[in-house]
C-alpha atoms as a PDB file:
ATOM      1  CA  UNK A   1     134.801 120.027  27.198  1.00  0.00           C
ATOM      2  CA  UNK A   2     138.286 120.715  25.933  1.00  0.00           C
ATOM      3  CA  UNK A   3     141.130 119.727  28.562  1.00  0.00           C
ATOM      4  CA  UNK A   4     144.858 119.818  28.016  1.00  0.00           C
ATOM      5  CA  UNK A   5     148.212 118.875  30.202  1.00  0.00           C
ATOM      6  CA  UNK A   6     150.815 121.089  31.142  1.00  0.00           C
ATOM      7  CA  UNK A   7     153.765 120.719  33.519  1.00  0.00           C
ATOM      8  CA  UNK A   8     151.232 117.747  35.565  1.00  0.00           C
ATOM      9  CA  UNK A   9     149.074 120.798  35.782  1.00  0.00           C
ATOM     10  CA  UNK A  10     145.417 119.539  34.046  1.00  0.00           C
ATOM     11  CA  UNK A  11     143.416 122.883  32.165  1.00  0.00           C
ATOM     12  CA  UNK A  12     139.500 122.581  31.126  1.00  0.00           C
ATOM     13  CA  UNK A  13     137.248 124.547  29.526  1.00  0.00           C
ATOM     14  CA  UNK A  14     133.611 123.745  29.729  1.00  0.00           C
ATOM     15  CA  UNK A  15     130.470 125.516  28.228  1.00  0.00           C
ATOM     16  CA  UNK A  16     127.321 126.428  30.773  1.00  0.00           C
ATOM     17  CA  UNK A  17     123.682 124.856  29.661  1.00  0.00           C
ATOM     18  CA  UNK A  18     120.989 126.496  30.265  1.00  0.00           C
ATOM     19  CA  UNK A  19     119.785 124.000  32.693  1.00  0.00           C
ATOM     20  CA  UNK A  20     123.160 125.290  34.861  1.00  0.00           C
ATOM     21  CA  UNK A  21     122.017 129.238  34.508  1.00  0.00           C
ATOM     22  CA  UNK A  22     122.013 131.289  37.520  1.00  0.00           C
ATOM     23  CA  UNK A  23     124.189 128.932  39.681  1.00  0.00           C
ATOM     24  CA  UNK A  24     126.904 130.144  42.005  1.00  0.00           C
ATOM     25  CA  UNK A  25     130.726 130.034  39.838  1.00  0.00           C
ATOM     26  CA  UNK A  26     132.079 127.299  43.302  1.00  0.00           C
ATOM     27  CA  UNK A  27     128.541 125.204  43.353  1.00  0.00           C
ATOM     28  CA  UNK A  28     129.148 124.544  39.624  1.00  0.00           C
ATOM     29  CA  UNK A  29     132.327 123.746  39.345  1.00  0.00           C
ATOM     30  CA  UNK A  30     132.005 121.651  42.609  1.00  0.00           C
ATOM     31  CA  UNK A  31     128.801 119.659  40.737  1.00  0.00           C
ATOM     32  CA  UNK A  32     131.016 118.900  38.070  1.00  0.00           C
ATOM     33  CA  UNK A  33     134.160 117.709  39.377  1.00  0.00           C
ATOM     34  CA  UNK A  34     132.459 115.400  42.505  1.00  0.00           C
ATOM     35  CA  UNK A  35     135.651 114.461  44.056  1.00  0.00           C
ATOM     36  CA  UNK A  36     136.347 118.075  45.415  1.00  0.00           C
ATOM     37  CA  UNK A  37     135.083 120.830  47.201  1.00  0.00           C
ATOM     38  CA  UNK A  38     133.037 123.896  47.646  1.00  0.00           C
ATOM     39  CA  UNK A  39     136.173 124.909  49.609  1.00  0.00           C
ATOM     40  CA  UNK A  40     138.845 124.195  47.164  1.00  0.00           C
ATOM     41  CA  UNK A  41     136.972 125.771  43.700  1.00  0.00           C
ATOM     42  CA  UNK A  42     136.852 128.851  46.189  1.00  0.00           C
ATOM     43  CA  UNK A  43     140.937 128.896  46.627  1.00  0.00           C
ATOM     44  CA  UNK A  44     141.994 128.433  43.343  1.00  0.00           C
ATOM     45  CA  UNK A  45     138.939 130.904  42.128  1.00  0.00           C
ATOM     46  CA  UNK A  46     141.142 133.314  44.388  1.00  0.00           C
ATOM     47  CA  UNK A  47     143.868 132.725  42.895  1.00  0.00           C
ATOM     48  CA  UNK A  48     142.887 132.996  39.244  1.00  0.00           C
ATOM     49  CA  UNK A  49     143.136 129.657  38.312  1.00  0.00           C
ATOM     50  CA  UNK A  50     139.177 129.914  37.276  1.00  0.00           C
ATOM     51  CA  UNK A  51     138.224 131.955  34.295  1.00  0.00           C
ATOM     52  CA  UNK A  52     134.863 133.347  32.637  1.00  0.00           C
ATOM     53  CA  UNK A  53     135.119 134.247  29.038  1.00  0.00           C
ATOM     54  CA  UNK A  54     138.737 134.791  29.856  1.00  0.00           C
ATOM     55  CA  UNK A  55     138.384 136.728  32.910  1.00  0.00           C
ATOM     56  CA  UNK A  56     138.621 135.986  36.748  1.00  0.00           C
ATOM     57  CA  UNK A  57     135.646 136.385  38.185  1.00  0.00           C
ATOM     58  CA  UNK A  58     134.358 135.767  42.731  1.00  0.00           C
ATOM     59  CA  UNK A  59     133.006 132.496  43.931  1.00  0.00           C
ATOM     60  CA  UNK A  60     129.763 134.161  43.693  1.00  0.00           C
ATOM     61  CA  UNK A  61     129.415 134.848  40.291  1.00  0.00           C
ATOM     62  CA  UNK A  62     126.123 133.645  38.513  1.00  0.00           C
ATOM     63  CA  UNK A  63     126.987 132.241  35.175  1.00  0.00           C
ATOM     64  CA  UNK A  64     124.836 132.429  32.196  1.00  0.00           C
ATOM     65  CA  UNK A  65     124.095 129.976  29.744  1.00  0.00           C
ATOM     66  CA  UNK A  66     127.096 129.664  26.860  1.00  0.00           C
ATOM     67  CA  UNK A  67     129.653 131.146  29.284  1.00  0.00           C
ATOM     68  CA  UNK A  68     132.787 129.390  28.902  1.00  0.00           C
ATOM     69  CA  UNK A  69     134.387 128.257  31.824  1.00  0.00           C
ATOM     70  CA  UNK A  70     138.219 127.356  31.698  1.00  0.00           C
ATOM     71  CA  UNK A  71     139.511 126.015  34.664  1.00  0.00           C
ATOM     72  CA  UNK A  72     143.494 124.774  35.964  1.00  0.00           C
ATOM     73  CA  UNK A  73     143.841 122.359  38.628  1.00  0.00           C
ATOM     74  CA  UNK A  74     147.325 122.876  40.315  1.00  0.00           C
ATOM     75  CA  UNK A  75     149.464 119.580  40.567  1.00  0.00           C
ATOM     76  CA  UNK A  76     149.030 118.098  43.198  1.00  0.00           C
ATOM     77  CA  UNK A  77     152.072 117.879  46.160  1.00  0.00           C
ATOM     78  CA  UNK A  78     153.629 114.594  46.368  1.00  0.00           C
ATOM     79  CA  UNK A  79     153.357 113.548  50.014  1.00  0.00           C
ATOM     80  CA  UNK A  80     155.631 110.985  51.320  1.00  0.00           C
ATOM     81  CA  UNK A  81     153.683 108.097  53.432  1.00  0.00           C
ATOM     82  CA  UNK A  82     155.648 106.638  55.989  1.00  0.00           C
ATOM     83  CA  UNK A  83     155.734 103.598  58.232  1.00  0.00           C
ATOM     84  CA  UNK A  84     154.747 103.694  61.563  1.00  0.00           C
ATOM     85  CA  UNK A  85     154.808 101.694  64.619  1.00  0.00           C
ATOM     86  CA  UNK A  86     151.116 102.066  64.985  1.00  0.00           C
ATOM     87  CA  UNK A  87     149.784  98.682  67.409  1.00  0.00           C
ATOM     88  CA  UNK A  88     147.178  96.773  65.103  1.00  0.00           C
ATOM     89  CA  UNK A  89     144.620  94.620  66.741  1.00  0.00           C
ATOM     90  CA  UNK A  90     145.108  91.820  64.104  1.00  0.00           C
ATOM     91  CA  UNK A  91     141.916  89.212  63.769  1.00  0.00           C
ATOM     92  CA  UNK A  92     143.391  87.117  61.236  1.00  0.00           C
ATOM     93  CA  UNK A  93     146.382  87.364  58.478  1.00  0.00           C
ATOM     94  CA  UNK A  94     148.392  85.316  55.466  1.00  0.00           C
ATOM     95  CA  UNK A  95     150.653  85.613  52.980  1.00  0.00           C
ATOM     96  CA  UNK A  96     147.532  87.063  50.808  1.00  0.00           C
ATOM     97  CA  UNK A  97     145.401  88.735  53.202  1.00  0.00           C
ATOM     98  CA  UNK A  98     145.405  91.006  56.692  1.00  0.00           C
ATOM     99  CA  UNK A  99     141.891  91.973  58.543  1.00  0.00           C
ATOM    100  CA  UNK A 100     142.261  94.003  61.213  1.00  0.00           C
ATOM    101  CA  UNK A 101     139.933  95.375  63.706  1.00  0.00           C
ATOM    102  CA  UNK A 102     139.919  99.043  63.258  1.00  0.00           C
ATOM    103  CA  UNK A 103     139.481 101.435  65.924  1.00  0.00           C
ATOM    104  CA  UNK A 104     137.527 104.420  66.250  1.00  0.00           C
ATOM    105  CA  UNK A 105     139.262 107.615  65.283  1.00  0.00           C
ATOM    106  CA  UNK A 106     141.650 106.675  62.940  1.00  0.00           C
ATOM    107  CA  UNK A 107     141.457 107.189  59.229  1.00  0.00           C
ATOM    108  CA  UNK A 108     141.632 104.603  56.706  1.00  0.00           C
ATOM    109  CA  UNK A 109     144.340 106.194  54.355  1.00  0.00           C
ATOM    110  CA  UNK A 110     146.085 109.387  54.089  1.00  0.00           C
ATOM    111  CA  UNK A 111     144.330 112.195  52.714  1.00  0.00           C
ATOM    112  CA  UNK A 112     144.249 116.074  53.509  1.00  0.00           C
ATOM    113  CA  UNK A 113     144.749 116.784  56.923  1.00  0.00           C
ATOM    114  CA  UNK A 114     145.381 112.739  57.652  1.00  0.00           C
ATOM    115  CA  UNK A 115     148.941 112.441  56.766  1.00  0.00           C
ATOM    116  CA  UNK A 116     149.869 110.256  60.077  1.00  0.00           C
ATOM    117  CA  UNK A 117     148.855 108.006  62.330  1.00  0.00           C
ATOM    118  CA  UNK A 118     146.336 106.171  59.555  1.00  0.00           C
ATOM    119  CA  UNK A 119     145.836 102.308  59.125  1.00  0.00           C
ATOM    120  CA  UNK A 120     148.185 102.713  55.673  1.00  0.00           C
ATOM    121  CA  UNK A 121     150.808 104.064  58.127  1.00  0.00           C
ATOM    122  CA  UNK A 122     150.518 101.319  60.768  1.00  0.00           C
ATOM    123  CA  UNK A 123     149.951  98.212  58.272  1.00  0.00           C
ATOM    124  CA  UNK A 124     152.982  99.523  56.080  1.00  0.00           C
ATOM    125  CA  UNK A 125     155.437  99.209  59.394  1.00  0.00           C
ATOM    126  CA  UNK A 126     153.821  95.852  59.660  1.00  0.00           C
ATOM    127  CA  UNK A 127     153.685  94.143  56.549  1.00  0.00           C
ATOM    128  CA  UNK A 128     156.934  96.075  55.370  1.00  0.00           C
ATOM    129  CA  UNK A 129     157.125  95.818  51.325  1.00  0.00           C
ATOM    130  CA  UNK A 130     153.923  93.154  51.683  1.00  0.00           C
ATOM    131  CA  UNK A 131     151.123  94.805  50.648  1.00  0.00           C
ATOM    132  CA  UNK A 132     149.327  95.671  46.788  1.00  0.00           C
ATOM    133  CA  UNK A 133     149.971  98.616  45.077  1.00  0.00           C
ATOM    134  CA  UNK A 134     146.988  98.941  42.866  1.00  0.00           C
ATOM    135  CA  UNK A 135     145.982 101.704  44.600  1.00  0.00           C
ATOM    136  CA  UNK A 136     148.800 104.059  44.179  1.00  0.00           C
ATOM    137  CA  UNK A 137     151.579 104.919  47.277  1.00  0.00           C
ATOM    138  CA  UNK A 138     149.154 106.699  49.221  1.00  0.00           C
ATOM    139  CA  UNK A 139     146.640 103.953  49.549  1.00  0.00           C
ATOM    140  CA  UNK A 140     148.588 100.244  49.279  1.00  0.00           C
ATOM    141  CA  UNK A 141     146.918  97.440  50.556  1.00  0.00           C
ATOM    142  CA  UNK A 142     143.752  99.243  50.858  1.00  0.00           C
ATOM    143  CA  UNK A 143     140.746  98.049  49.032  1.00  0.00           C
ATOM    144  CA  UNK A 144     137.701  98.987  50.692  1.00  0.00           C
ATOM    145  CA  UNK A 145     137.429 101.064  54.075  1.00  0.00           C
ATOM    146  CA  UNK A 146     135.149 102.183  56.911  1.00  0.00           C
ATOM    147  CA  UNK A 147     134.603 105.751  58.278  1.00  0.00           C
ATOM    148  CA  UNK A 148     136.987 107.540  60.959  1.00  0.00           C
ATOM    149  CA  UNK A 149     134.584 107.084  63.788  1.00  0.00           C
ATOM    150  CA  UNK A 150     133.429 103.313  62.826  1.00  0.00           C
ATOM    151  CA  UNK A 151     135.017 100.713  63.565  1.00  0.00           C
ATOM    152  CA  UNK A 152     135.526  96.772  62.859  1.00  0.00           C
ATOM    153  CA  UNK A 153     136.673  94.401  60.444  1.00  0.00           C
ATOM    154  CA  UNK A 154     138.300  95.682  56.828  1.00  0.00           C
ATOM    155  CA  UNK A 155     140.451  93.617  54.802  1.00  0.00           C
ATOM    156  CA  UNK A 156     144.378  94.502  53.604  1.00  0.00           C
ATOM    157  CA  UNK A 157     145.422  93.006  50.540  1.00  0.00           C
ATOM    158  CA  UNK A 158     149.253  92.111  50.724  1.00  0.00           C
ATOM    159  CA  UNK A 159     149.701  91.400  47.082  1.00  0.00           C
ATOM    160  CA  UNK A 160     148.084  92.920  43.768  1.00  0.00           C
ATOM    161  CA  UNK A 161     146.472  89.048  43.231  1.00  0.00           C
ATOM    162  CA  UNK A 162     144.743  89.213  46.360  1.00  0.00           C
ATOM    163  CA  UNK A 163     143.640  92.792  45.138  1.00  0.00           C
ATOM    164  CA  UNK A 164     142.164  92.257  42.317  1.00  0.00           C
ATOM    165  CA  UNK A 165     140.046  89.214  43.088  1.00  0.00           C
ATOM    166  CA  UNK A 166     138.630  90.702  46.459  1.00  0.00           C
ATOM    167  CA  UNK A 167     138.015  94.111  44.660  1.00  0.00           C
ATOM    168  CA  UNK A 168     136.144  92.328  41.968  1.00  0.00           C
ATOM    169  CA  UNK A 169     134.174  90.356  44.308  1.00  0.00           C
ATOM    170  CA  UNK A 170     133.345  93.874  46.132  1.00  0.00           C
ATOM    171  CA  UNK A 171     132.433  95.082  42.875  1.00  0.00           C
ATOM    172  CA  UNK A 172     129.972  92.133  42.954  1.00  0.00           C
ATOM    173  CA  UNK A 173     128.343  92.350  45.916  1.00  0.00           C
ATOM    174  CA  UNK A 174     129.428  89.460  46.787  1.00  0.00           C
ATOM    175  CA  UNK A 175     131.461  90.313  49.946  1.00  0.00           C
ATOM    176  CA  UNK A 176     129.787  89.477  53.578  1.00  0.00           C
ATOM    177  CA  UNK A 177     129.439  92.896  55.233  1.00  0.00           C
ATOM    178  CA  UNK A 178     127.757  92.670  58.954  1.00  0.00           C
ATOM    179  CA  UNK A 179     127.473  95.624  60.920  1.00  0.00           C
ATOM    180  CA  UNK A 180     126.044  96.481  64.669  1.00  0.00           C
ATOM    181  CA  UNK A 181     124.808  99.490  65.304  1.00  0.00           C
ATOM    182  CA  UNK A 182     122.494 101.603  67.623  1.00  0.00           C
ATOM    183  CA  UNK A 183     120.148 104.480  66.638  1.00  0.00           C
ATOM    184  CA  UNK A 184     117.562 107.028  67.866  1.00  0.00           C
ATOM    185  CA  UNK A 185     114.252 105.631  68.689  1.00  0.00           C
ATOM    186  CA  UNK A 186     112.663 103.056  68.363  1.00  0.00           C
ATOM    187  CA  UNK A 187     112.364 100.506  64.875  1.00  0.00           C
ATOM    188  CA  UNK A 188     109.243  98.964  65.363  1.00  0.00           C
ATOM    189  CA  UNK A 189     109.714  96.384  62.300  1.00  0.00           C
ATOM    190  CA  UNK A 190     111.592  93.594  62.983  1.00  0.00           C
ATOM    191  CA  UNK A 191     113.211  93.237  60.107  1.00  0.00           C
ATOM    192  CA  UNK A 192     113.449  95.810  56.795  1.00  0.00           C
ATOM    193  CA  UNK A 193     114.865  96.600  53.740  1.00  0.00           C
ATOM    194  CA  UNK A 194     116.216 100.548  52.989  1.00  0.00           C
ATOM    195  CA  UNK A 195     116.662 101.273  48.834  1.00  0.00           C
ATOM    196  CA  UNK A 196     117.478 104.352  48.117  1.00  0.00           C
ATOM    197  CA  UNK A 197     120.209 106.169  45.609  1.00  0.00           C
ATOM    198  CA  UNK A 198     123.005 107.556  47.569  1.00  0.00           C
ATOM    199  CA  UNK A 199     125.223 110.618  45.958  1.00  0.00           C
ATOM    200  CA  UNK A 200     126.933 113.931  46.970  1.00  0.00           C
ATOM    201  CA  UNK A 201     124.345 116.265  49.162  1.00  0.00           C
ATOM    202  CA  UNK A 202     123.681 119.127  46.324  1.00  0.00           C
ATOM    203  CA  UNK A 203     124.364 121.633  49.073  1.00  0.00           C
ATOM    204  CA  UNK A 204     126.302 119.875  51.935  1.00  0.00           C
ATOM    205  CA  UNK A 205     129.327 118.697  49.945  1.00  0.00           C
ATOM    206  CA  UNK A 206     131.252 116.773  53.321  1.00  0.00           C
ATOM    207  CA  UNK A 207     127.133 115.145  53.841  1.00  0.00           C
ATOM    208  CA  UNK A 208     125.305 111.948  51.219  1.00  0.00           C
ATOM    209  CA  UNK A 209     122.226 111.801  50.552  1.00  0.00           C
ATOM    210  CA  UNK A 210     118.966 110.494  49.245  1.00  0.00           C
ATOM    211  CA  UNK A 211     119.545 111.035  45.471  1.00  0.00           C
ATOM    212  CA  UNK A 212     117.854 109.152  42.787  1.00  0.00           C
ATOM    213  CA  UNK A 213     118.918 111.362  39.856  1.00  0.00           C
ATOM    214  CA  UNK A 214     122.827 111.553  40.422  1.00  0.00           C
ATOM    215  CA  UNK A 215     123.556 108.850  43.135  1.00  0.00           C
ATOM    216  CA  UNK A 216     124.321 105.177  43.067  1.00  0.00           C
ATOM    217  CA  UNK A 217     121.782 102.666  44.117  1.00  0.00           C
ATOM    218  CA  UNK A 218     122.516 101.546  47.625  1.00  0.00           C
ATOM    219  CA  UNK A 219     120.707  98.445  49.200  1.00  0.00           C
ATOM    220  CA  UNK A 220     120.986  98.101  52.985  1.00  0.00           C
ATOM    221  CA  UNK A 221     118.876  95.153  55.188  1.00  0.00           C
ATOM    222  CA  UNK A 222     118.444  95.510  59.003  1.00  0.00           C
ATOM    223  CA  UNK A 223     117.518  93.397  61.998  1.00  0.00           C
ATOM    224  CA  UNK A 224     116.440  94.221  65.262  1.00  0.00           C
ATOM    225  CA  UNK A 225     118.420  92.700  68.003  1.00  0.00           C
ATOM    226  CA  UNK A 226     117.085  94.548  70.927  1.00  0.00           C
ATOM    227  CA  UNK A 227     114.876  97.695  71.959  1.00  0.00           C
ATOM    228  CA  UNK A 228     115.361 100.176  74.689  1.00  0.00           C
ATOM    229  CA  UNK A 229     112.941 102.977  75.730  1.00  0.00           C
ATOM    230  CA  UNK A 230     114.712 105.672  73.182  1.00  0.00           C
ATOM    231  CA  UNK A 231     117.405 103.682  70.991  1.00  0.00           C
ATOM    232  CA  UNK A 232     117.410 100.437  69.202  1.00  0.00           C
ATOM    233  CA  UNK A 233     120.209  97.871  68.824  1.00  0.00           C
ATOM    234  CA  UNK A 234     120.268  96.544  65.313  1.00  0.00           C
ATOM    235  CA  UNK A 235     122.107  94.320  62.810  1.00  0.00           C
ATOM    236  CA  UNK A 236     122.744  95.615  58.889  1.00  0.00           C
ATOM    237  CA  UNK A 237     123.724  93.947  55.718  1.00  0.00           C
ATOM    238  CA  UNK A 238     124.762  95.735  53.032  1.00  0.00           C
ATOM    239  CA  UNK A 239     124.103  94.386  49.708  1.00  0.00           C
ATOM    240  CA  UNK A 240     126.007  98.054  48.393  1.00  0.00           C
ATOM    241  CA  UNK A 241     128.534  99.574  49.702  1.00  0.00           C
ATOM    242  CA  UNK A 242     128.306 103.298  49.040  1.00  0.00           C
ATOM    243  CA  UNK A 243     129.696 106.073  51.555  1.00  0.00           C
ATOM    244  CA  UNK A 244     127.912 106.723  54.554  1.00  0.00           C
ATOM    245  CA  UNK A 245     125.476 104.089  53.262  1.00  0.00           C
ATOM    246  CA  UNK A 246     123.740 102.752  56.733  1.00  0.00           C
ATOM    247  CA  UNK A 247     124.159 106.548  58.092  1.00  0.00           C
ATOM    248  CA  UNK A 248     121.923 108.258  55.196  1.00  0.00           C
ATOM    249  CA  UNK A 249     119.667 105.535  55.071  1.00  0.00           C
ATOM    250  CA  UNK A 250     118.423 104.765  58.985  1.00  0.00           C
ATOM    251  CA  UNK A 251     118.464 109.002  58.700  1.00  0.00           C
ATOM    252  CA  UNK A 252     116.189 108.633  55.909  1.00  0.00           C
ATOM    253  CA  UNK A 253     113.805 106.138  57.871  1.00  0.00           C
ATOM    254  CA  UNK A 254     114.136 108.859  60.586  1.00  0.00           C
ATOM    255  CA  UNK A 255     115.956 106.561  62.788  1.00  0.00           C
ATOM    256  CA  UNK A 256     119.783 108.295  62.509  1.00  0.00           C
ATOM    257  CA  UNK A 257     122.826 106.503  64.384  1.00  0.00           C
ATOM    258  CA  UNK A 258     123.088 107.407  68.087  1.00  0.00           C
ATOM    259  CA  UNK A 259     126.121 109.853  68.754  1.00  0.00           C
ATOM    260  CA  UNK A 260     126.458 111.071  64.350  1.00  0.00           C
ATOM    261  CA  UNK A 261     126.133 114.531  64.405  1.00  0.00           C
ATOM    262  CA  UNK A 262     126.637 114.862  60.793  1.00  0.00           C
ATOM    263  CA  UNK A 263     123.000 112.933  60.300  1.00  0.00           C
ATOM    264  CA  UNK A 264     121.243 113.101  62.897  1.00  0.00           C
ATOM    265  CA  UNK A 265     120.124 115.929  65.618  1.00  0.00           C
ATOM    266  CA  UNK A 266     123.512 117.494  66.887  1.00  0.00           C
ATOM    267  CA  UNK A 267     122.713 116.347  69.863  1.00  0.00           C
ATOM    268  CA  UNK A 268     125.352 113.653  71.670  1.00  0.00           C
ATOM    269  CA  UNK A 269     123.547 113.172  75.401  1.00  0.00           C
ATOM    270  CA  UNK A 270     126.240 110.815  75.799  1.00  0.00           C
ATOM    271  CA  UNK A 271     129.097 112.522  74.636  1.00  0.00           C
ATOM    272  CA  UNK A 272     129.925 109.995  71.728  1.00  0.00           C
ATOM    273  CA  UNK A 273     133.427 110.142  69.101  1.00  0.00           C
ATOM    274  CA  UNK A 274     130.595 109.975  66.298  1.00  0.00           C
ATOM    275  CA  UNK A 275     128.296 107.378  65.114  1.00  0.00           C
ATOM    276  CA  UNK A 276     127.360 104.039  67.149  1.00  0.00           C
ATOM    277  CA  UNK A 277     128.372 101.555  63.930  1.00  0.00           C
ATOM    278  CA  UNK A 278     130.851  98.617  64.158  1.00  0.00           C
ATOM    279  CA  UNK A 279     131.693  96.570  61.099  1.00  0.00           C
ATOM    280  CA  UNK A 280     131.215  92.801  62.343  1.00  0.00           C
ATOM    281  CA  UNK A 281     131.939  90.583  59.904  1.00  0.00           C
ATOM    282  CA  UNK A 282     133.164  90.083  57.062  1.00  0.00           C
ATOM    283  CA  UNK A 283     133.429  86.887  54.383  1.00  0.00           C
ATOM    284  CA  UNK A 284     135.222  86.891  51.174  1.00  0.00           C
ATOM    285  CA  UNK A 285     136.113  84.042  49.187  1.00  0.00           C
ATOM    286  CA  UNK A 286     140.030  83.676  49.902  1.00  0.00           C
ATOM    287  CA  UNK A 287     142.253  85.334  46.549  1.00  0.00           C
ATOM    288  CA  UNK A 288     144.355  81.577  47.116  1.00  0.00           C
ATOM    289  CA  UNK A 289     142.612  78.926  48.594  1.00  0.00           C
ATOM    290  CA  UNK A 290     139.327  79.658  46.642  1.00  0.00           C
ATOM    291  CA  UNK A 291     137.897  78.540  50.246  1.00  0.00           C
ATOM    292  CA  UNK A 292     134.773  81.055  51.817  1.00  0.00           C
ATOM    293  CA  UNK A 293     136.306  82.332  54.774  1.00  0.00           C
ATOM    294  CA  UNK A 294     134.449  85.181  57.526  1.00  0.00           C
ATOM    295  CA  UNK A 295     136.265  86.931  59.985  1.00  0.00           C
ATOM    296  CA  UNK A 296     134.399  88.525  63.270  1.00  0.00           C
ATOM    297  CA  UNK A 297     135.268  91.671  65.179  1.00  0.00           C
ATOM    298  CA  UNK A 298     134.431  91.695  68.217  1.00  0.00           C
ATOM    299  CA  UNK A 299     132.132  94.951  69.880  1.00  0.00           C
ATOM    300  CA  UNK A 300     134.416  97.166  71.316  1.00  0.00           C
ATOM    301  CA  UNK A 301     134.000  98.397  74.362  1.00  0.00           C
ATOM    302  CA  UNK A 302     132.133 101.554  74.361  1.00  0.00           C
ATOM    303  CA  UNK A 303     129.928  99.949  72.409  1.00  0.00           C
ATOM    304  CA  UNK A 304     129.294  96.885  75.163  1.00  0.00           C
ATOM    305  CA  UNK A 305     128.881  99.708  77.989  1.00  0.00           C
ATOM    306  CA  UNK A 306     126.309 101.316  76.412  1.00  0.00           C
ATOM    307  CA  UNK A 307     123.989  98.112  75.728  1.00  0.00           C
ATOM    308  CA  UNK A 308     124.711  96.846  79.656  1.00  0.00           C
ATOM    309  CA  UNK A 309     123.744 100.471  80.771  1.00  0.00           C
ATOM    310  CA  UNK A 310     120.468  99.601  78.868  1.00  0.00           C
ATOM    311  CA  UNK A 311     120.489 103.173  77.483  1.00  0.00           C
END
């Protein structure tokens, strides 16, 4: 692979095997560079920007073992993140540290299509110039997160210190991570243990998946708190924390996440925002103090309606 920088504009050139003969031009280049999609390899293969053997070529071109591939990812467009008076239900906060109890629906940090009404907007109104920048301006503060439609506990670091020691201890393991959640059927084991290697679905780029050859390995423990004729309330600890993690692996047991359409049937009897997963707790050993300290989210309230109603 030969890659060189011009005008923040990043060029590479990259030579098929002939394990990669005979796959689609997008799917390659989409294997290669994991962090993007399908979607976008199709834009800028409209525009050019992809070449084989020096010429442009469709998103459904089959490429041949020893093609050369040259490829020019635009720079990307600086977005300015603002502040915003965004209410925060707060469940504990320092000089160091900020958990807050994250609702369903909003996104962690900005990203495409997510330029507003994120947590980084709302905890950047309230911590003002408090918070790590580690992460770059579109993510400060943020050192782990939870998906749009879960909710719970997830901790804001208001100073690079406090970054780096909670993102090494995440890098551990050694972060408490709780969840509640409710999924289809019914678990009849008490108690289990789910390992399995999660990575990028090799068709389904927005889906995980089961993947021992290219994925991570991802460790997740579960509990049964109570049954119901069709669903079963549970408890999960993560000893990983990969994306999607308890989603793709309760799928895997055949037991997906009541109301997540992305893993489970398509089917949302009771018309759901997404999966039935709440982040609980979560216990860290404090960036200042040294001291263990756990913080608890309480269920919200969908959540509680749906276990009185006995489901």
């Amino acid at each position: 692979m030969q890659e060189t920088k011009q005008n923040n504009e990043i060029s590479q050139e990259f030579e098929v095997s002939f394990e990669q003969e005979g796959e689609r031009l997008d799917k390659y280049l989409a294997l290669i560079y994991e962090k993007q999609s399908r979607s976008f390899f199709q834009k800028i293969i409209k525009e050019n920007l992809v070449l084989v053997n020096g010429k442009a070529q469709k998103a459904n071109y089959r490429i041949s073992a020893e093609d050369t591939v040259s490829v020019t990812i635009p720079k990307a467009q600086e977005i300015e993140i603002v502040p915003e008076d965004i209410p925060l239900d707060i469940l504990y906060e320092d000089e160091d540290v900020l958990v807050v109890n994250k609702p369903k629906g909003m996104v962690v940090h900005p990203s495409a299509g997510h330029y507003t009404g994120t947590l980084v907007n709302a905890v950047m109104y309230h911590c003002k110039e408090s918070l790590s920048g580690i992460n770059g301006a579109i993510r400060p503060g943020i050192v782990h997160r939870i998906d749009m439609d879960t909710t719970g506990a997830l901790i804001v670091c208001k100073n690079d210190n406090a970054h780096v020691k909670i993102a090494q201890q995440i890098k551990e393991h050694s972060v408490t991570r709780r969840y509640r959640g409710i999924v289809n059927g019914v678990v009849k084991e008490d108690t289990g243990r789910i390992e399995g290697a999660i990575g990028r679905h090799p068709v389904e780029r927005k889906k995980m998946a089961i993947n021992e050859k290219n994925g991570k390995p991802a460790i997740t423990h579960y509990k049964v708190l109570e049954r119901f004729n069709n669903h079963t309330y549970m408890e999960f600890e993560l000893e990983t924390g990969r994306t999607h993690q308890i989603r793709v692996h309760m799928a895997s047991i055949g037991h997906p996440l009541l109301g997540d359409t992305l893993y489970g049937s398509g089917k949302n009897p009771y018309h759901l925002q997404g999966q039935t997963l709440h982040a609980m707790v979560i216990g860290f050993i404090h960036p200042s103090t040294g001291a263990y300290l756990e913080v608890e989210a309480p269920l919200p309230e969908y959540f509680q309606k749906l276990l009185k109603g006995k489901l």
